[in-house]
C-alpha atoms as a PDB file:
ATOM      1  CA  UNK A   1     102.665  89.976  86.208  1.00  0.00           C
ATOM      2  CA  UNK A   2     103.847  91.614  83.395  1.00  0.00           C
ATOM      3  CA  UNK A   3     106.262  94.612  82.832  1.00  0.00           C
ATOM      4  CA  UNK A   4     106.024  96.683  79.743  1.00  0.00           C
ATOM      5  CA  UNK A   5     109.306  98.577  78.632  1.00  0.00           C
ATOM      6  CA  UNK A   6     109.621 100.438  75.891  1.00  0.00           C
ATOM      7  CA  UNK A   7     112.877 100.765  76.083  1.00  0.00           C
ATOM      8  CA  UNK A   8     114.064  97.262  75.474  1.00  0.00           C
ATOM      9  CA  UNK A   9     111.889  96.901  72.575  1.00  0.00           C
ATOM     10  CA  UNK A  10     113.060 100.055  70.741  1.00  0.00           C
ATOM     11  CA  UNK A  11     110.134 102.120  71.492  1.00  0.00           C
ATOM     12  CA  UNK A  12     110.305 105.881  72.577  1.00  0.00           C
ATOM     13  CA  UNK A  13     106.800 106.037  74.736  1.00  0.00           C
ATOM     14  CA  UNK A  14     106.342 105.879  77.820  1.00  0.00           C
ATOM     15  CA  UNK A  15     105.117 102.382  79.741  1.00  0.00           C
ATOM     16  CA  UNK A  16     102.105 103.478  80.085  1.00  0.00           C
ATOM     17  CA  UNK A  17     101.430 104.232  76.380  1.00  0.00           C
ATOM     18  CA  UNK A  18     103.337 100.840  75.689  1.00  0.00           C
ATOM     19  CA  UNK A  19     100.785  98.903  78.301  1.00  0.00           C
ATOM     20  CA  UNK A  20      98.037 100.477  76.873  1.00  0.00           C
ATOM     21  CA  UNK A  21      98.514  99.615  73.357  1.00  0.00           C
ATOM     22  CA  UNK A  22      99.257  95.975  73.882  1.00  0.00           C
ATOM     23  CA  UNK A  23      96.729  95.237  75.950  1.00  0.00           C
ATOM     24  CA  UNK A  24      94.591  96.429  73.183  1.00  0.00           C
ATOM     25  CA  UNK A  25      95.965  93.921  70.762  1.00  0.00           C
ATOM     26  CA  UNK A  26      96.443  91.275  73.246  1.00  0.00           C
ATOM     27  CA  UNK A  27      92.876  91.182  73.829  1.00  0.00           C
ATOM     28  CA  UNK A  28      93.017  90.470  70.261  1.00  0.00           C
ATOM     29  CA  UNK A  29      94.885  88.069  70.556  1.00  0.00           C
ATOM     30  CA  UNK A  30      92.180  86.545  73.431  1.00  0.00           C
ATOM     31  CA  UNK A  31      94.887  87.268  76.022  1.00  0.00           C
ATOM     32  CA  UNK A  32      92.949  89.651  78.492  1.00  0.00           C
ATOM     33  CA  UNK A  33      94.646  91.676  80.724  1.00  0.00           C
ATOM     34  CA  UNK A  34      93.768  92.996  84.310  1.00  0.00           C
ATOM     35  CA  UNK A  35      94.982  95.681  86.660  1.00  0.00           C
ATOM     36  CA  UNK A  36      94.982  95.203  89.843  1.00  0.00           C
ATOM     37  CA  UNK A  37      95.778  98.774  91.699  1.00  0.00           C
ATOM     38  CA  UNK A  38      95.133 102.203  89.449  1.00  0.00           C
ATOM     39  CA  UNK A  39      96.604 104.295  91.806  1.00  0.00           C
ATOM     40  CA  UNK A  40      98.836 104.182  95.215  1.00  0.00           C
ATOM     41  CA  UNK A  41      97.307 102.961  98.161  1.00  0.00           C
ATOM     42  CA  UNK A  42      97.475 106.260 100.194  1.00  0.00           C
ATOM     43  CA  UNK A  43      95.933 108.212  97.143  1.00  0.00           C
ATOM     44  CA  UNK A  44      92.750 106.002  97.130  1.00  0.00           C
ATOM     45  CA  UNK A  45      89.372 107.762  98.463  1.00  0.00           C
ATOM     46  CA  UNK A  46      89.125 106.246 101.699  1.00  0.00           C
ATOM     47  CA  UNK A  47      92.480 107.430 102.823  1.00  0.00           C
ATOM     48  CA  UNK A  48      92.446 110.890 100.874  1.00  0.00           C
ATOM     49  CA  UNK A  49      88.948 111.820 102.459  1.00  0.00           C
ATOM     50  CA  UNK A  50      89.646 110.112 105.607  1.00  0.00           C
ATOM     51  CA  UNK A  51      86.347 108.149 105.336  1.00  0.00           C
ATOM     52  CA  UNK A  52      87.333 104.897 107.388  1.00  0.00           C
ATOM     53  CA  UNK A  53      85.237 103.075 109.207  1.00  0.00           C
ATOM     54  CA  UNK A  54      82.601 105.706 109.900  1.00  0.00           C
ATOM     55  CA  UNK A  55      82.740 108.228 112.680  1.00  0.00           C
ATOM     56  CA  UNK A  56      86.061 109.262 111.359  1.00  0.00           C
ATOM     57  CA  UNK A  57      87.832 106.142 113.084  1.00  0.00           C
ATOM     58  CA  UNK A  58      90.755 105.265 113.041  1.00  0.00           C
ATOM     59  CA  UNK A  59      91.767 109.163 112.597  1.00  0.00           C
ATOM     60  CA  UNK A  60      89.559 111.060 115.152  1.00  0.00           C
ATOM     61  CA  UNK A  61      91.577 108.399 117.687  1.00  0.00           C
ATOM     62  CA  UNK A  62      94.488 110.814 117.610  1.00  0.00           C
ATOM     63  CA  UNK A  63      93.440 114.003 116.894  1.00  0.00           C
ATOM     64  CA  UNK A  64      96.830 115.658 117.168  1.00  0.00           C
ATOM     65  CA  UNK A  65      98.267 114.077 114.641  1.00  0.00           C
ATOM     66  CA  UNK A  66      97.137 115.595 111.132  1.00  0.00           C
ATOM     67  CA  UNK A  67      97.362 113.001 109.021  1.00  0.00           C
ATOM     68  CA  UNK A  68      97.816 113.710 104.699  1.00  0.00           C
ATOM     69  CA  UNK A  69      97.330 110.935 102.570  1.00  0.00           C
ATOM     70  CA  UNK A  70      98.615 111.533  98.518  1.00  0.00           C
ATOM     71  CA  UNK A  71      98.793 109.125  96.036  1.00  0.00           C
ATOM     72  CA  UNK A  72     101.531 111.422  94.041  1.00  0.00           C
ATOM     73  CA  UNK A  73     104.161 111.015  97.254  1.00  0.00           C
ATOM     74  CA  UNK A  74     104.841 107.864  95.953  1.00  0.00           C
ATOM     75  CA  UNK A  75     106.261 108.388  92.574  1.00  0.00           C
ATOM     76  CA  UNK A  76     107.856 104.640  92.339  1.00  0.00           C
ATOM     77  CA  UNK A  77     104.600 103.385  92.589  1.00  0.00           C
ATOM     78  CA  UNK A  78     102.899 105.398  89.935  1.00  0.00           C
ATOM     79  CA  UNK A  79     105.575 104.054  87.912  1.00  0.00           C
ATOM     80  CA  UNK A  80     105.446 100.815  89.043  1.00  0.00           C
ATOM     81  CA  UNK A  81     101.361 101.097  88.151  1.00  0.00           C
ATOM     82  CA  UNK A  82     101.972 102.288  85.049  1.00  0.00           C
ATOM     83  CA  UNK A  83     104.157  99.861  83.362  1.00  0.00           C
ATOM     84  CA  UNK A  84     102.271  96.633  84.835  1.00  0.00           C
ATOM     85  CA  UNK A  85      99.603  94.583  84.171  1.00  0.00           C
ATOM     86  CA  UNK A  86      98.391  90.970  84.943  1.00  0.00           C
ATOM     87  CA  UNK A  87      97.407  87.618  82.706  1.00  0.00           C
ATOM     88  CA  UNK A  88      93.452  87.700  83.782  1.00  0.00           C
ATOM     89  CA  UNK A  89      91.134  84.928  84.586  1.00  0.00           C
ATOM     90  CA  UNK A  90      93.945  82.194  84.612  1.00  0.00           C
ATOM     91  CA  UNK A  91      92.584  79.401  86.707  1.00  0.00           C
ATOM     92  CA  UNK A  92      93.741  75.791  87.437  1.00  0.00           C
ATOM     93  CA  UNK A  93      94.224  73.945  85.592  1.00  0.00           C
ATOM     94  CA  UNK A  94      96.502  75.478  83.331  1.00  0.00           C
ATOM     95  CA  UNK A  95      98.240  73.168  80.672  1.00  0.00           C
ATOM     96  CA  UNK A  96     100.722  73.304  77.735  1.00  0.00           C
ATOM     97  CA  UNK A  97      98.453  74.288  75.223  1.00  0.00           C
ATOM     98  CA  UNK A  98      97.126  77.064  77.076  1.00  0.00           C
ATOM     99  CA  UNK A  99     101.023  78.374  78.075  1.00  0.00           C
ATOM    100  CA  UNK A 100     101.589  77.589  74.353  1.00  0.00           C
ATOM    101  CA  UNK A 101      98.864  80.232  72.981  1.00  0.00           C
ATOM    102  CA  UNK A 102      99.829  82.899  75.760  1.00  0.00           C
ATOM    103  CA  UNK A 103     103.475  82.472  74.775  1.00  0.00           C
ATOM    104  CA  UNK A 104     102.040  82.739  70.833  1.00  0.00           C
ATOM    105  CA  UNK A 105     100.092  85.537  71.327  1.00  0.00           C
ATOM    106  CA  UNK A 106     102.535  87.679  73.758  1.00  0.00           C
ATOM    107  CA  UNK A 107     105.269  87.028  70.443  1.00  0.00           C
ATOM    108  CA  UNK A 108     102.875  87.716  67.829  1.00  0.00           C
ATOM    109  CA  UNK A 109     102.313  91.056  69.943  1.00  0.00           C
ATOM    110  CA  UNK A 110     106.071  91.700  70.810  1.00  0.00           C
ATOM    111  CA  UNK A 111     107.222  90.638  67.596  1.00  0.00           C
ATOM    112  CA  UNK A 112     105.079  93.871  65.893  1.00  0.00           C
ATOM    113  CA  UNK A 113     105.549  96.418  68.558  1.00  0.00           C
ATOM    114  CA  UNK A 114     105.559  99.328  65.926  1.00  0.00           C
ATOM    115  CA  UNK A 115     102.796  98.217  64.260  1.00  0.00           C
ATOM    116  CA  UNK A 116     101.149  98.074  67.880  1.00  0.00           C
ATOM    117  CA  UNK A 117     101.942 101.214  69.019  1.00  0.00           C
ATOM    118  CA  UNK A 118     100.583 102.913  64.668  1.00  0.00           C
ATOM    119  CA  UNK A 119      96.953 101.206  65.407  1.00  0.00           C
ATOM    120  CA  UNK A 120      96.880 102.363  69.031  1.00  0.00           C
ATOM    121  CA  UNK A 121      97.404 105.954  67.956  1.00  0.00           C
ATOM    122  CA  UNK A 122      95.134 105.682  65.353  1.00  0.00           C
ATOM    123  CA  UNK A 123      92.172 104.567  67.708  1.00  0.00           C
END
């Protein structure tokens, strides 16, 4: 897992625009990045439209209860979502020269963070 944050790097964008611009160059760098979630649990289709397991189960079970699934009541999670991303397709086994080009290429990217950011809004 990685966090992105601007803030500690001198940058004034948000994570999100951080995250997005060095995943572009880390896939440069042949580091690809993955994300797992896009948005909160709750906010995801089967929840929002109630679709379930056909037949409206579980939510036709209790009909009194009006249940309201939305991704945007959990604001910590958007965040969360926005400023993270994950090393992809890293399978055993993993050795010292493969830690040694993640660790090159995650410093070659860090290390130019303006220059990053100029080419991402350029694109």
């Amino acid at each position: 897992m990685v966090e992105f944050k601007p803030d500690q790097v001198g940058l004034d964008c948000t994570a999100g625009e951080m995250k997005a611009a060095c995943v572009k160059a880390l896939a440069a760098e042949g580091i690809g990045m993955g994300q797992w979630q896009t948005r909160p649990i709750p906010g995801q289709d089967v929840l929002v439209q109630k679709q379930g397991f056909g037949r409206g189960v579980p939510w036709v079970l209790n009909p009194d209860v009006d249940y309201d699934y939305r991704g945007e009541d959990y604001p910590l999670t958007i965040e969360f979502i926005a400023a993270h991303s994950y090393l992809r397709a890293v399978y055993p086994p993993n050795d010292v020269e493969l830690m040694q080009r993640y660790v090159a290429g995650f410093r070659k990217v860090m290390d130019n963070t303006d220059r990053v950011m100029e080419l991402a809004q350029q694109a």
